[in-house]
PDB file of N, CA and C in Angstrom:
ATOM      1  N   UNK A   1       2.520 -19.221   2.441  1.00  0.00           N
ATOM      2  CA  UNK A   1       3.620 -18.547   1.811  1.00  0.00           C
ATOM      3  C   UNK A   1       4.920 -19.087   2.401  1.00  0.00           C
ATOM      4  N   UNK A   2       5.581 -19.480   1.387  1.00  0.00           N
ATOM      5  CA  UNK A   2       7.246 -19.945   2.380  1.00  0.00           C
ATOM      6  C   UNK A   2       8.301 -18.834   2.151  1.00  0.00           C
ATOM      7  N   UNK A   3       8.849 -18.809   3.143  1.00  0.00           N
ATOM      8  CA  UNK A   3       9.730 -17.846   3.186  1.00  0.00           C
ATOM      9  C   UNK A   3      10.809 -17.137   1.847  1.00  0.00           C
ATOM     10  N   UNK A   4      10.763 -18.051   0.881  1.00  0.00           N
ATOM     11  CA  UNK A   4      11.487 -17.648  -0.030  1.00  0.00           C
ATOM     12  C   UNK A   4      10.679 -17.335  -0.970  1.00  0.00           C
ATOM     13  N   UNK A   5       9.210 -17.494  -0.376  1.00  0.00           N
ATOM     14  CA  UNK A   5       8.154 -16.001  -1.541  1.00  0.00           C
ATOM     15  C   UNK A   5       8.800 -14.918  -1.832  1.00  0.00           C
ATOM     16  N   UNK A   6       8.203 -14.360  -2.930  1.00  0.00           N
ATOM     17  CA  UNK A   6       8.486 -13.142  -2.605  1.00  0.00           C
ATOM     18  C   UNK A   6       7.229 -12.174  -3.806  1.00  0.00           C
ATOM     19  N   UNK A   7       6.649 -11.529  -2.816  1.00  0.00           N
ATOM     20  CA  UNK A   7       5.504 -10.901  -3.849  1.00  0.00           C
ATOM     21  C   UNK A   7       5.370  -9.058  -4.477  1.00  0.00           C
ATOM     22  N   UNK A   8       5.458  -8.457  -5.542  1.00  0.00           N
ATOM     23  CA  UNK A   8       5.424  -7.071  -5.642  1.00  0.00           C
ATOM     24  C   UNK A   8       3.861  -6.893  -5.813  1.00  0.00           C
ATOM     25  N   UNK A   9       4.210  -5.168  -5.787  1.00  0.00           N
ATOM     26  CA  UNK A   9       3.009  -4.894  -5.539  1.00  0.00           C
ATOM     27  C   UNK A   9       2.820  -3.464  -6.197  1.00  0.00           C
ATOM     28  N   UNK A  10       2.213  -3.134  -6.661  1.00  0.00           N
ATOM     29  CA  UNK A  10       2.313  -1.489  -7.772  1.00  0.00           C
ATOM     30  C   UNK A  10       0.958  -0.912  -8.173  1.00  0.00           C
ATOM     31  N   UNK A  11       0.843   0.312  -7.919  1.00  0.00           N
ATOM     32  CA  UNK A  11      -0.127   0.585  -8.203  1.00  0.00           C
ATOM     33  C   UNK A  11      -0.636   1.914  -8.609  1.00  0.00           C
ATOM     34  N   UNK A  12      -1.720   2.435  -9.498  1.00  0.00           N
ATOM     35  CA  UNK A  12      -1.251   4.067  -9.470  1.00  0.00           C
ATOM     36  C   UNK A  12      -2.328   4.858  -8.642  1.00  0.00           C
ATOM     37  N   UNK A  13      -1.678   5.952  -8.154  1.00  0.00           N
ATOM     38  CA  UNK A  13      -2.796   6.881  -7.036  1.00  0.00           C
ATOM     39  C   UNK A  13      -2.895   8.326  -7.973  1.00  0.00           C
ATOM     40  N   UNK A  14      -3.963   9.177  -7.779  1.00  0.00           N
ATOM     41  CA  UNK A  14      -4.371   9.970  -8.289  1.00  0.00           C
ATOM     42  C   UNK A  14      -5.378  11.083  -7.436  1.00  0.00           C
ATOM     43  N   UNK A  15      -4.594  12.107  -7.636  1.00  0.00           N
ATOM     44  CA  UNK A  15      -5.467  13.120  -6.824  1.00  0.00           C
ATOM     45  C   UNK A  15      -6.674  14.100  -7.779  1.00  0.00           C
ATOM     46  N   UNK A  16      -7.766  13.916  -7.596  1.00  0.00           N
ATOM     47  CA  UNK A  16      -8.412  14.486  -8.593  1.00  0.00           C
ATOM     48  C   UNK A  16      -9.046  15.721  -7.619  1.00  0.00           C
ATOM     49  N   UNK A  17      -8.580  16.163  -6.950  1.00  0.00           N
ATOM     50  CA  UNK A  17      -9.201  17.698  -6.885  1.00  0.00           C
ATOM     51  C   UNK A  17      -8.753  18.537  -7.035  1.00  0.00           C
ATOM     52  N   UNK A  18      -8.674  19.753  -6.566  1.00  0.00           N
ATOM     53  CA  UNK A  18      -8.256  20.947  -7.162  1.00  0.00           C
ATOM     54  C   UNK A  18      -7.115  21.696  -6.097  1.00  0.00           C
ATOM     55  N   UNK A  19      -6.804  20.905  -5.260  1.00  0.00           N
ATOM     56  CA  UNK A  19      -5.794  21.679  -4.032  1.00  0.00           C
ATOM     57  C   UNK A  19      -4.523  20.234  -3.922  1.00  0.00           C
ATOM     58  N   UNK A  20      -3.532  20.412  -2.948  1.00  0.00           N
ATOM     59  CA  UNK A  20      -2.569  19.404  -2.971  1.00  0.00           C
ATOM     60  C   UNK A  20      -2.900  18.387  -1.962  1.00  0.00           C
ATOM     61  N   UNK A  21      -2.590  17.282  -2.125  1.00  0.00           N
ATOM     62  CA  UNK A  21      -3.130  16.340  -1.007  1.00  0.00           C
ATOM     63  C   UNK A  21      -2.020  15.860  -0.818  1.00  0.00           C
ATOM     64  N   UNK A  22      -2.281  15.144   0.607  1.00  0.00           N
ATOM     65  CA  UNK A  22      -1.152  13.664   0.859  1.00  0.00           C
ATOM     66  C   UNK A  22      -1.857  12.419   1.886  1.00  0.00           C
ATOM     67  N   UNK A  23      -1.532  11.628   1.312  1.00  0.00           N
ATOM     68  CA  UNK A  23      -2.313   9.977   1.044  1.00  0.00           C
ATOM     69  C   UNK A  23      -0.924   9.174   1.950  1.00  0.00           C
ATOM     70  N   UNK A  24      -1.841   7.924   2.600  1.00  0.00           N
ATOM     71  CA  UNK A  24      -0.521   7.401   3.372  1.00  0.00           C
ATOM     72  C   UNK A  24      -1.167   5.912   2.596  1.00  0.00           C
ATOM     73  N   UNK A  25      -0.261   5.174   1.442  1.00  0.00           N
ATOM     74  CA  UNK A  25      -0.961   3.650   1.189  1.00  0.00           C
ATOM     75  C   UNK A  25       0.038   2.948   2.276  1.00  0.00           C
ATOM     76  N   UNK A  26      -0.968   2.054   2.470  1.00  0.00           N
ATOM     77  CA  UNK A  26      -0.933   1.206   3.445  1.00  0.00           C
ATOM     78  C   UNK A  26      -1.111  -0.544   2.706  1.00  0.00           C
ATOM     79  N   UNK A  27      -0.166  -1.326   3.038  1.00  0.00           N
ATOM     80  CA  UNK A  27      -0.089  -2.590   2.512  1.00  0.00           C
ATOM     81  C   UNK A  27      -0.137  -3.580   4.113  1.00  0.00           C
ATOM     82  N   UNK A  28      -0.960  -4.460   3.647  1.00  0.00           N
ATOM     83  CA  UNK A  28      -1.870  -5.061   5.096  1.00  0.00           C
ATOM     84  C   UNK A  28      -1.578  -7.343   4.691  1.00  0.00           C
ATOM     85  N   UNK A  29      -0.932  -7.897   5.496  1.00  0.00           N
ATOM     86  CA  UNK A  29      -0.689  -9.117   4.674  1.00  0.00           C
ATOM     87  C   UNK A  29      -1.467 -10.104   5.601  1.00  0.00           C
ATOM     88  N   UNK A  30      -1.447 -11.250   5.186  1.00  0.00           N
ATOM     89  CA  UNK A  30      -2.346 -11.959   6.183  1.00  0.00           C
ATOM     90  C   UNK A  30      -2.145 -13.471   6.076  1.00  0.00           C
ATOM     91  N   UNK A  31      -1.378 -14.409   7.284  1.00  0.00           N
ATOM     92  CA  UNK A  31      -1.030 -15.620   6.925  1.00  0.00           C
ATOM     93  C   UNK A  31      -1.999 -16.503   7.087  1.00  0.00           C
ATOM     94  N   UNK A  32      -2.524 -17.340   6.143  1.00  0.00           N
ATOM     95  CA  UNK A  32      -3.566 -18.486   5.971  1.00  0.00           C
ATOM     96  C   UNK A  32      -3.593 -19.352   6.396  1.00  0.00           C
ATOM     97  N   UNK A  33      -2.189 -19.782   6.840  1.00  0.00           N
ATOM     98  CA  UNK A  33      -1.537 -20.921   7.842  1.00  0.00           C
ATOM     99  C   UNK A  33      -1.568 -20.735   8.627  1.00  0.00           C
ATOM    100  N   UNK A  34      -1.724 -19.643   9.602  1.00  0.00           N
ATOM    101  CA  UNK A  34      -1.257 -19.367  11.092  1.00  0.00           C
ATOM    102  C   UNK A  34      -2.728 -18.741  11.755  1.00  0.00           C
ATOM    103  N   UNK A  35      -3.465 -20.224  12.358  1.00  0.00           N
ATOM    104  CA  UNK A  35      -4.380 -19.649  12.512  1.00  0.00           C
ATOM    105  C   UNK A  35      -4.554 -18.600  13.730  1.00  0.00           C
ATOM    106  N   UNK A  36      -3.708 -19.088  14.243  1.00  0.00           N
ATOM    107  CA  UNK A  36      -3.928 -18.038  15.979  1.00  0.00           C
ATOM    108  C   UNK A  36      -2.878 -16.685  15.911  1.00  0.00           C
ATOM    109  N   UNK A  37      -2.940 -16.653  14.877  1.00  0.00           N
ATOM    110  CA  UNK A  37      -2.008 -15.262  14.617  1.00  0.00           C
ATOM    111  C   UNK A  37      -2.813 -14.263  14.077  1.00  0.00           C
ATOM    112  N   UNK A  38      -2.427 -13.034  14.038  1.00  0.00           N
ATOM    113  CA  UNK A  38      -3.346 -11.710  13.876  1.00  0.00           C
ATOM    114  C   UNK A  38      -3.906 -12.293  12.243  1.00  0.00           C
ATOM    115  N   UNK A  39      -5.020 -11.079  12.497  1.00  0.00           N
ATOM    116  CA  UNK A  39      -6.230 -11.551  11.179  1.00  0.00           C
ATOM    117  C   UNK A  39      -5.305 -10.480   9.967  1.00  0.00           C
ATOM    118  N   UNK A  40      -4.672  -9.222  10.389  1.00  0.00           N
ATOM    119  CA  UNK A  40      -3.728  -8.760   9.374  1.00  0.00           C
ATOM    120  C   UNK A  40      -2.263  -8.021   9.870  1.00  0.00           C
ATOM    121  N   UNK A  41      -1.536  -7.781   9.633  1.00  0.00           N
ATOM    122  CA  UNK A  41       0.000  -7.364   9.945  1.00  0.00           C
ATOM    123  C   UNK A  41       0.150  -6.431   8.600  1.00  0.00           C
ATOM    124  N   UNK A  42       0.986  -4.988   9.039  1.00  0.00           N
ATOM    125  CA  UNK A  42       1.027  -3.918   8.685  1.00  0.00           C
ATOM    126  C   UNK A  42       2.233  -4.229   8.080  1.00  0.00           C
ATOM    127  N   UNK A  43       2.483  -4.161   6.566  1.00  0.00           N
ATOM    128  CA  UNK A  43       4.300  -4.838   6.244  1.00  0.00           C
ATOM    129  C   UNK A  43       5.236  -3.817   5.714  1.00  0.00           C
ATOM    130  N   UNK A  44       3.560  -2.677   5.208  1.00  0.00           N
ATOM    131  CA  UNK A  44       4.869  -1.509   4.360  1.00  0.00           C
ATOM    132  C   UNK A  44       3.774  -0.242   4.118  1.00  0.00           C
ATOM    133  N   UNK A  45       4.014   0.246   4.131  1.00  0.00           N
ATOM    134  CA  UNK A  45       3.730   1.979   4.069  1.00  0.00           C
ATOM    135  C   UNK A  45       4.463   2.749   3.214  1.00  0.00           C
ATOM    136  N   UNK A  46       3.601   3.972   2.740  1.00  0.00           N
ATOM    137  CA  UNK A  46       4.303   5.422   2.078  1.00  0.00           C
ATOM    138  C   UNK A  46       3.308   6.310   2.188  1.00  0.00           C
ATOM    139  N   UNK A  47       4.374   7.160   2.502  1.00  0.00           N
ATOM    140  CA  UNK A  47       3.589   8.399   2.367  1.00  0.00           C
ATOM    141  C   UNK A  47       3.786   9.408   1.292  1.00  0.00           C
ATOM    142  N   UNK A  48       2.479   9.639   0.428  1.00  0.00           N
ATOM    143  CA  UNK A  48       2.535  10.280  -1.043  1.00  0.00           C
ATOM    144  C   UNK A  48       2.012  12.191  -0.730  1.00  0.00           C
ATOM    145  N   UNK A  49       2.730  12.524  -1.804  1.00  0.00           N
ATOM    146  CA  UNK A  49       1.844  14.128  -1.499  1.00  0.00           C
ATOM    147  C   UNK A  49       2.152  14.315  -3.071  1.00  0.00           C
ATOM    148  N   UNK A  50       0.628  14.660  -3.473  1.00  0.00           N
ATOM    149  CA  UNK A  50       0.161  14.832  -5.173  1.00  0.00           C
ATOM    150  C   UNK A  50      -0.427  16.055  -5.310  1.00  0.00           C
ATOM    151  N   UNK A  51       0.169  16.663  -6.245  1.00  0.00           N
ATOM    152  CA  UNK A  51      -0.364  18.113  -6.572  1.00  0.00           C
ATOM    153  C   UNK A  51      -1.866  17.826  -7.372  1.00  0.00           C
ATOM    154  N   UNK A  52      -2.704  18.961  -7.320  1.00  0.00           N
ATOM    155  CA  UNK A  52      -4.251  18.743  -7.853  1.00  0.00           C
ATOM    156  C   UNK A  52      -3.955  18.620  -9.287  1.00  0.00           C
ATOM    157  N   UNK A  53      -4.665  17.556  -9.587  1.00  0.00           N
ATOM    158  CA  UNK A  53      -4.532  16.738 -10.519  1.00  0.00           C
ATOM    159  C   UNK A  53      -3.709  15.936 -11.069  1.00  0.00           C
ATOM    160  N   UNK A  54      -2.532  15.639 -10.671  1.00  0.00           N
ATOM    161  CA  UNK A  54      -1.563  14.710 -10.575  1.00  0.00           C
ATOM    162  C   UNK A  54      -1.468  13.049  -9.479  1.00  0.00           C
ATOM    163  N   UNK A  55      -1.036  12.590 -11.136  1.00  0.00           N
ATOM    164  CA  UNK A  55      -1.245  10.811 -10.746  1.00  0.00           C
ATOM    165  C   UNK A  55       0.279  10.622 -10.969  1.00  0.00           C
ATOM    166  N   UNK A  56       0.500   9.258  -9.953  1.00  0.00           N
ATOM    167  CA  UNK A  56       1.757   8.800  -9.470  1.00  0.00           C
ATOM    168  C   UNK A  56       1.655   7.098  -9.619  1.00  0.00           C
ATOM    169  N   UNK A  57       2.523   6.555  -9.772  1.00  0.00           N
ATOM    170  CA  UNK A  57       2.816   4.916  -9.676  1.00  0.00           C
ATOM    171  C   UNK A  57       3.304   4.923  -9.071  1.00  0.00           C
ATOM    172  N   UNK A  58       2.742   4.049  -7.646  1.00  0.00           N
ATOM    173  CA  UNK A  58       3.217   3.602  -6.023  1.00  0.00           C
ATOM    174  C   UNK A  58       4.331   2.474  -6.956  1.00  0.00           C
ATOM    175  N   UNK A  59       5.181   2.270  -6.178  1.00  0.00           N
ATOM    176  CA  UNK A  59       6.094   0.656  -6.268  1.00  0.00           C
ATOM    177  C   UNK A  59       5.638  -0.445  -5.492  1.00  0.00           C
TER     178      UNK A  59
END
């Protein structure tokens, strides 16, 4: 990846039970080039809270 990548990422989450939840997505990246560097790096996070039965589109 060269630095002037740039990649999105979207997705939808959905709580299917019957009480309120909250979900932490977690986005995990991993350089192919760099071999002696960690196997993944933590780049972005959210934390969601979905009422029972309610679906959301992460960004």
């Amino acid at each position: 990846m060269k630095n002037s990548s740039a990649y999105s990422l979207s997705f939808s989450l959905s709580n299917k039970g019957n009480r309120e939840g909250t979900e932490v997505a977690q986005v995990y990246i991993r350089r192919m080039d760099d071999a002696e560097g960690p196997i993944k790096t933590l780049k972005a996070f959210k934390r969601i809270v979905l009422k029972a039965g309610e679906k959301q589109q992460v960004p």
